[in-house]
C-alpha atoms as a PDB file:
ATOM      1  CA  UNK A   1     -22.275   0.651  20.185  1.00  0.00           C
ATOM      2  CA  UNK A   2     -22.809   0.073  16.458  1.00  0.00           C
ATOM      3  CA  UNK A   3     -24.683  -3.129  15.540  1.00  0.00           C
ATOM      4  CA  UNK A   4     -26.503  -4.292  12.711  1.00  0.00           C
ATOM      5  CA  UNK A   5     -30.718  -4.899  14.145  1.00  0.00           C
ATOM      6  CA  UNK A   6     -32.023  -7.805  15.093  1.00  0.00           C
ATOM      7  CA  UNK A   7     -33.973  -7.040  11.970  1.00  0.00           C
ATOM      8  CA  UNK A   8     -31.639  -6.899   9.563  1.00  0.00           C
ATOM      9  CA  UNK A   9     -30.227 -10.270  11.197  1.00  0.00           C
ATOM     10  CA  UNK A  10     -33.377 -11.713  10.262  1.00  0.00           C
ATOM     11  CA  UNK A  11     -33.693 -10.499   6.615  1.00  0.00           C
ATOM     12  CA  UNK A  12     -30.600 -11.685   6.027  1.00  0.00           C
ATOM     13  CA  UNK A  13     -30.825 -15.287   7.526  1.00  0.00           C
ATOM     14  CA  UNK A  14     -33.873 -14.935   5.043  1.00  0.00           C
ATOM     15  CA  UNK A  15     -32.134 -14.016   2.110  1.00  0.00           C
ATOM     16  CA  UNK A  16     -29.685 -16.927   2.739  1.00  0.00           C
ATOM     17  CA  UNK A  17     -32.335 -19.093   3.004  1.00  0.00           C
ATOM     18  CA  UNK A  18     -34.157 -18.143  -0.375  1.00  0.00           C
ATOM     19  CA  UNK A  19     -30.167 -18.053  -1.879  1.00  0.00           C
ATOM     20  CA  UNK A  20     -30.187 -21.560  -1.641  1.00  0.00           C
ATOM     21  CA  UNK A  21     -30.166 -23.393  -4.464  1.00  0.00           C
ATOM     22  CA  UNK A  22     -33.421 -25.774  -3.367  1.00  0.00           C
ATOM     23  CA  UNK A  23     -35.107 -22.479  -4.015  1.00  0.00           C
ATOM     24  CA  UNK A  24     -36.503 -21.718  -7.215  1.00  0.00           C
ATOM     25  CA  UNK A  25     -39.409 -19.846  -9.410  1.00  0.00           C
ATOM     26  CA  UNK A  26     -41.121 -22.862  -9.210  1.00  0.00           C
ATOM     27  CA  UNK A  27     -40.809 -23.543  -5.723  1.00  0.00           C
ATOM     28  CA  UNK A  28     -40.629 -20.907  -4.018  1.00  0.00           C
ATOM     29  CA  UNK A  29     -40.438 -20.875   0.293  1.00  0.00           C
ATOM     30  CA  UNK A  30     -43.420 -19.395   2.394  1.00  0.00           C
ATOM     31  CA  UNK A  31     -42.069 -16.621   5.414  1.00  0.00           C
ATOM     32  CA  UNK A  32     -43.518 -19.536   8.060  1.00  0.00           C
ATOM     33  CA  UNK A  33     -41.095 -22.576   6.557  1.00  0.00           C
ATOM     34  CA  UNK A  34     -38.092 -20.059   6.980  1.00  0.00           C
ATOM     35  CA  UNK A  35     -39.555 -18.647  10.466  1.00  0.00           C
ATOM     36  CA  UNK A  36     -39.753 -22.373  11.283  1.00  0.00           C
ATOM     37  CA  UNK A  37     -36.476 -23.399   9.349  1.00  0.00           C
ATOM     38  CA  UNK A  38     -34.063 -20.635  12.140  1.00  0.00           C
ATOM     39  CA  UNK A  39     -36.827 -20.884  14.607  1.00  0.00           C
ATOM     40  CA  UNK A  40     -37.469 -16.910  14.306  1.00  0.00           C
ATOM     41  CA  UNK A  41     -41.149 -15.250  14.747  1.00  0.00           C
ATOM     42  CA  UNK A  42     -43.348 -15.661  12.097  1.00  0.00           C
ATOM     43  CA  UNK A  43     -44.679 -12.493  11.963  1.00  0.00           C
ATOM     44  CA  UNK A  44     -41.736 -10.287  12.082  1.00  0.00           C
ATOM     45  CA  UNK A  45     -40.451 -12.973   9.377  1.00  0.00           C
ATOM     46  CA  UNK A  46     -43.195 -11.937   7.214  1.00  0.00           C
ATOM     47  CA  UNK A  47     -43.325  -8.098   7.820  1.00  0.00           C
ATOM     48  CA  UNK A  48     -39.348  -8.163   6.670  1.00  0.00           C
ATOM     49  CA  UNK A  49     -40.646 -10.508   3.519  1.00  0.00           C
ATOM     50  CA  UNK A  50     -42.689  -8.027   2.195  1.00  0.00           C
ATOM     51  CA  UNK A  51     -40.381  -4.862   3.088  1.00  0.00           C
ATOM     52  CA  UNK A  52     -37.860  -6.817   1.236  1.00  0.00           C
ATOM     53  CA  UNK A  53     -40.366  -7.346  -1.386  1.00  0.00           C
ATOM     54  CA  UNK A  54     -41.506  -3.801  -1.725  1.00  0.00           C
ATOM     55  CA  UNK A  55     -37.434  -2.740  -1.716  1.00  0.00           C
ATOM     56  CA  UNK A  56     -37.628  -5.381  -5.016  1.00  0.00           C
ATOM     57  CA  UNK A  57     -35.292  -8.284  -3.389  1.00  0.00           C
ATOM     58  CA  UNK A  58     -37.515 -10.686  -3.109  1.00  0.00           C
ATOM     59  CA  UNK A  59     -40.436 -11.618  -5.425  1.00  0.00           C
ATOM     60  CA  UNK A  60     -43.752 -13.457  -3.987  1.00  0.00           C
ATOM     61  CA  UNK A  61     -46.298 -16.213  -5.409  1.00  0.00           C
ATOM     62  CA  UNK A  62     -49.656 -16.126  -3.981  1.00  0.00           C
ATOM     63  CA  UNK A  63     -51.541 -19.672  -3.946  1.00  0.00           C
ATOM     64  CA  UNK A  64     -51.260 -22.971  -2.109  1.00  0.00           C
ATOM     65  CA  UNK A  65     -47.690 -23.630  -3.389  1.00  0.00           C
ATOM     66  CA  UNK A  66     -46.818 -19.922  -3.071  1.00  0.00           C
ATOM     67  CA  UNK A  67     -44.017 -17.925  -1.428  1.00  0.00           C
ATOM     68  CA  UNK A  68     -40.530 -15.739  -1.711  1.00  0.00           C
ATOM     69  CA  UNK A  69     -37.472 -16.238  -4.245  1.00  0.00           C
ATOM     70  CA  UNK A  70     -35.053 -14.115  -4.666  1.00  0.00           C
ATOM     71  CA  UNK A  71     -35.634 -11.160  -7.239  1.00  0.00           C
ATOM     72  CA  UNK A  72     -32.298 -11.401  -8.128  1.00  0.00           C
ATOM     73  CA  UNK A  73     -28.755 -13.160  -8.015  1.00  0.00           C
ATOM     74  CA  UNK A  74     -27.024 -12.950  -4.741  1.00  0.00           C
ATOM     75  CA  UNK A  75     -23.962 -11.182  -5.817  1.00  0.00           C
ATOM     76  CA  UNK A  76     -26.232  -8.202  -6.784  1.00  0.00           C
ATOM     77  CA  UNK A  77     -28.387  -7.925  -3.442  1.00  0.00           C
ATOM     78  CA  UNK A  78     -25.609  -5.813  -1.116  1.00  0.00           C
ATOM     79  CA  UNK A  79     -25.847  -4.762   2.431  1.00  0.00           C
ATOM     80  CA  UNK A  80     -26.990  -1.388   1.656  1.00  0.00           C
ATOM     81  CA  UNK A  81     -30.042  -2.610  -0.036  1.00  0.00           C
ATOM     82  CA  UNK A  82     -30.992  -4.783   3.155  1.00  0.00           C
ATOM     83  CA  UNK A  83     -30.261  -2.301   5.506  1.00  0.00           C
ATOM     84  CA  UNK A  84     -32.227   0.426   3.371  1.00  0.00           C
ATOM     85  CA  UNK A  85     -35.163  -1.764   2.430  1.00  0.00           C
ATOM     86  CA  UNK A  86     -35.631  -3.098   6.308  1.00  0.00           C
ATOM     87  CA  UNK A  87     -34.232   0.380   8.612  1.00  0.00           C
ATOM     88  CA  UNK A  88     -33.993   3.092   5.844  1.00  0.00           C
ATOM     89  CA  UNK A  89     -30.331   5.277   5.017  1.00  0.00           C
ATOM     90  CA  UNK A  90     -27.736   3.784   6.723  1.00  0.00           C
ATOM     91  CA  UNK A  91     -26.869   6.277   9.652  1.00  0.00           C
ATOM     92  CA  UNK A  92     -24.175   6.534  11.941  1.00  0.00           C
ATOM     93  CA  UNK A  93     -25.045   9.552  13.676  1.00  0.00           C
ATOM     94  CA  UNK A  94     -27.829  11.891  13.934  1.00  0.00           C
ATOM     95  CA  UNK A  95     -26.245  14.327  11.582  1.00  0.00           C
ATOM     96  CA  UNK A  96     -25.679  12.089   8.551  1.00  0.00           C
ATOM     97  CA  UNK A  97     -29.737  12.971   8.196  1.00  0.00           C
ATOM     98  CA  UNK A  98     -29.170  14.987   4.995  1.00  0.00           C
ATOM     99  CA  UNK A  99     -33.002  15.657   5.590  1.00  0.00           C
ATOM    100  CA  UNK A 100     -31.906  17.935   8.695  1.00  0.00           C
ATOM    101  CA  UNK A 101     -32.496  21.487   7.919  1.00  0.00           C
ATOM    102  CA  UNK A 102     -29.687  21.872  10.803  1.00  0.00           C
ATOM    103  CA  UNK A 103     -28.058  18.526  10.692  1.00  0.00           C
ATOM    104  CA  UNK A 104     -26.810  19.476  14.858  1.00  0.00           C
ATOM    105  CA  UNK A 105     -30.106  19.868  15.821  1.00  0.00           C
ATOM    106  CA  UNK A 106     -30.889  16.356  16.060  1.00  0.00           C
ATOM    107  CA  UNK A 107     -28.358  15.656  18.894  1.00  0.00           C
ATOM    108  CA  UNK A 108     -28.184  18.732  20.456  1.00  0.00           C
ATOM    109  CA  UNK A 109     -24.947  18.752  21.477  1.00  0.00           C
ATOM    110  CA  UNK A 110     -23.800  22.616  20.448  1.00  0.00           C
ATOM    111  CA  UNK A 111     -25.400  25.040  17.602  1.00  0.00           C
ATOM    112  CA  UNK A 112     -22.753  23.787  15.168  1.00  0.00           C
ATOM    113  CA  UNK A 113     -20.961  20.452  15.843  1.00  0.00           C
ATOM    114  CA  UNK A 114     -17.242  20.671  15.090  1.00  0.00           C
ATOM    115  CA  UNK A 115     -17.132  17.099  14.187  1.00  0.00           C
ATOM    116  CA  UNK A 116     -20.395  16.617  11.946  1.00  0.00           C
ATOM    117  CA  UNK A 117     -18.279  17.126   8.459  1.00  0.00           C
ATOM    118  CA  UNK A 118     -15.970  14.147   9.734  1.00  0.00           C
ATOM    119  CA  UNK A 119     -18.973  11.907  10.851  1.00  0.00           C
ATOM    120  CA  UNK A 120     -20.906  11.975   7.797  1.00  0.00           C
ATOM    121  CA  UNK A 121     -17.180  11.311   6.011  1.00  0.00           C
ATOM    122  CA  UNK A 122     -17.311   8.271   8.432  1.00  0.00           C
ATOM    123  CA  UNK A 123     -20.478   7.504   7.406  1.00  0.00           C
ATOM    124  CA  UNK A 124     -20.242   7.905   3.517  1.00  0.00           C
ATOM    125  CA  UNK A 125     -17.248   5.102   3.882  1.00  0.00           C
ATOM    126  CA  UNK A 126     -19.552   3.033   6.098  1.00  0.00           C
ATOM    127  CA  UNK A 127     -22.454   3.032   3.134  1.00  0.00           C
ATOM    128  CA  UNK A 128     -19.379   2.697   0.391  1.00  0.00           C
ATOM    129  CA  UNK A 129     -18.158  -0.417   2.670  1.00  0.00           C
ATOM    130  CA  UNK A 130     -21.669  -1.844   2.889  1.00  0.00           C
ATOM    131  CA  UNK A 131     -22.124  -1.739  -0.792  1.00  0.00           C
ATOM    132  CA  UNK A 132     -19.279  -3.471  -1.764  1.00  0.00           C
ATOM    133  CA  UNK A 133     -20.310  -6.592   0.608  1.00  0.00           C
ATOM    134  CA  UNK A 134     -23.281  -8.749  -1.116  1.00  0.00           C
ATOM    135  CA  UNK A 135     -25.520 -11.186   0.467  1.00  0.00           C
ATOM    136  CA  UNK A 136     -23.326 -13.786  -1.979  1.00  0.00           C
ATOM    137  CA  UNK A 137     -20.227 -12.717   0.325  1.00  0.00           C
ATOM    138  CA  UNK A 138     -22.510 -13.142   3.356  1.00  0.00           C
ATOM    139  CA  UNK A 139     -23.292 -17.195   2.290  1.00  0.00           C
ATOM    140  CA  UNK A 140     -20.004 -17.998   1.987  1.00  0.00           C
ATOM    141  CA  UNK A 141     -17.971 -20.168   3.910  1.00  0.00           C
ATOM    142  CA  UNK A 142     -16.027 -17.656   4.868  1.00  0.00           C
ATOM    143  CA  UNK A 143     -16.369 -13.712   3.772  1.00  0.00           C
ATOM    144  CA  UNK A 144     -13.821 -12.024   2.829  1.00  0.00           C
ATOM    145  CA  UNK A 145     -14.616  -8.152   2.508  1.00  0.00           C
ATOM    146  CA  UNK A 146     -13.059  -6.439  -0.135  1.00  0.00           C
ATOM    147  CA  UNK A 147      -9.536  -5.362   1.336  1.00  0.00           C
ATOM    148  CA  UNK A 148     -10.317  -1.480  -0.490  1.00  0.00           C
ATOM    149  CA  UNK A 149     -13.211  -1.578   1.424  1.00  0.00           C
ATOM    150  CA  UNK A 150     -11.208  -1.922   4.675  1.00  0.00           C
ATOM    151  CA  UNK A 151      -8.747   0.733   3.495  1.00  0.00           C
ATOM    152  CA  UNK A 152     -11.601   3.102   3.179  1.00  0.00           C
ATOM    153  CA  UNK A 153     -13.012   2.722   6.541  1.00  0.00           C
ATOM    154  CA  UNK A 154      -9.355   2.951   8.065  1.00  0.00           C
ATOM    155  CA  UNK A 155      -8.746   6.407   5.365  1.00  0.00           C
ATOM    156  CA  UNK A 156     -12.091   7.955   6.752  1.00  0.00           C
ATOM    157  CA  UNK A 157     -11.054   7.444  10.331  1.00  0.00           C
ATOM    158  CA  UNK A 158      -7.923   9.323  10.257  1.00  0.00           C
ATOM    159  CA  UNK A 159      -8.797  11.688   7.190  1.00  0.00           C
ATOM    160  CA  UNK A 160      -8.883  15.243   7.667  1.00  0.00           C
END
């Protein structure tokens, strides 16, 4: 089954959070008050904080009064970014690992796979579908994903 992580989950519920408009420069939101605010573990709250910070989404203030904004508007930060920063490439399969000297290898199935040029096809429309969807289409009411995004995903499944 394909599913976004629990991770990802979480660094997104956090990005909502700090995409709120209570949050600002100036008062910015600590990883326990948004643990605390979706009653999620601290820790694992602050361990996505700070890959989401090294990825550049998030900014943090040290201090008493210190915490995470956003490092930029919403309707730049898209999914690709948040599944990269938090789970690396997006992958669908073992052989979408461009770092595969023999991309087969990593499932095993046969010596050469006669399906691996049509998965990583798959998956390039996954990543292209992914970065058309921003965390500003995730916040609202209801999210409407670009209709050429679906018509990719639907061309990649039956392309040849």
């Amino acid at each position: 089954m394909l599913k976004l992580t629990r991770k990802i989950d979480y660094a997104l519920v956090a990005l909502a959070r700090l995409a709120k408009p209570d949050v600002a420069e100036d008062s910015p939101l600590s990883a326990r008050q948004i643990a605390e605010d979706y009653q999620m573990p601290t820790p694992l709250v602050t361990r996505l904080l700070k890959d989401l910070q090294r990825a550049g989404l998030v900014t943090s203030t040290r201090g008493a009064h210190g915490g995470y904004t956003l490092a930029m508007a919403a309707d730049e930060i898209a999914m690709t970014l948040v599944i990269e920063a938090i789970e690396g490439p997006v992958q669908i399969a073992a052989c979408c690992d461009e770092t595969e000297a023999n991309p087969c290898d990593a499932c095993q199935v046969i010596p050469r796979c006669p399906i691996t040029s049509k998965i990583k096809k798959l998956n390039d429309h996954v990543v292209d579908l992914f970065r058309q969807v921003t965390l500003a289409d995730m916040i609202e009411p209801e999210v409407d994903v670009p209709s050429e995004a679906i018509n990719i995903v639907r061309a990649g499944a039956g392309a040849s």
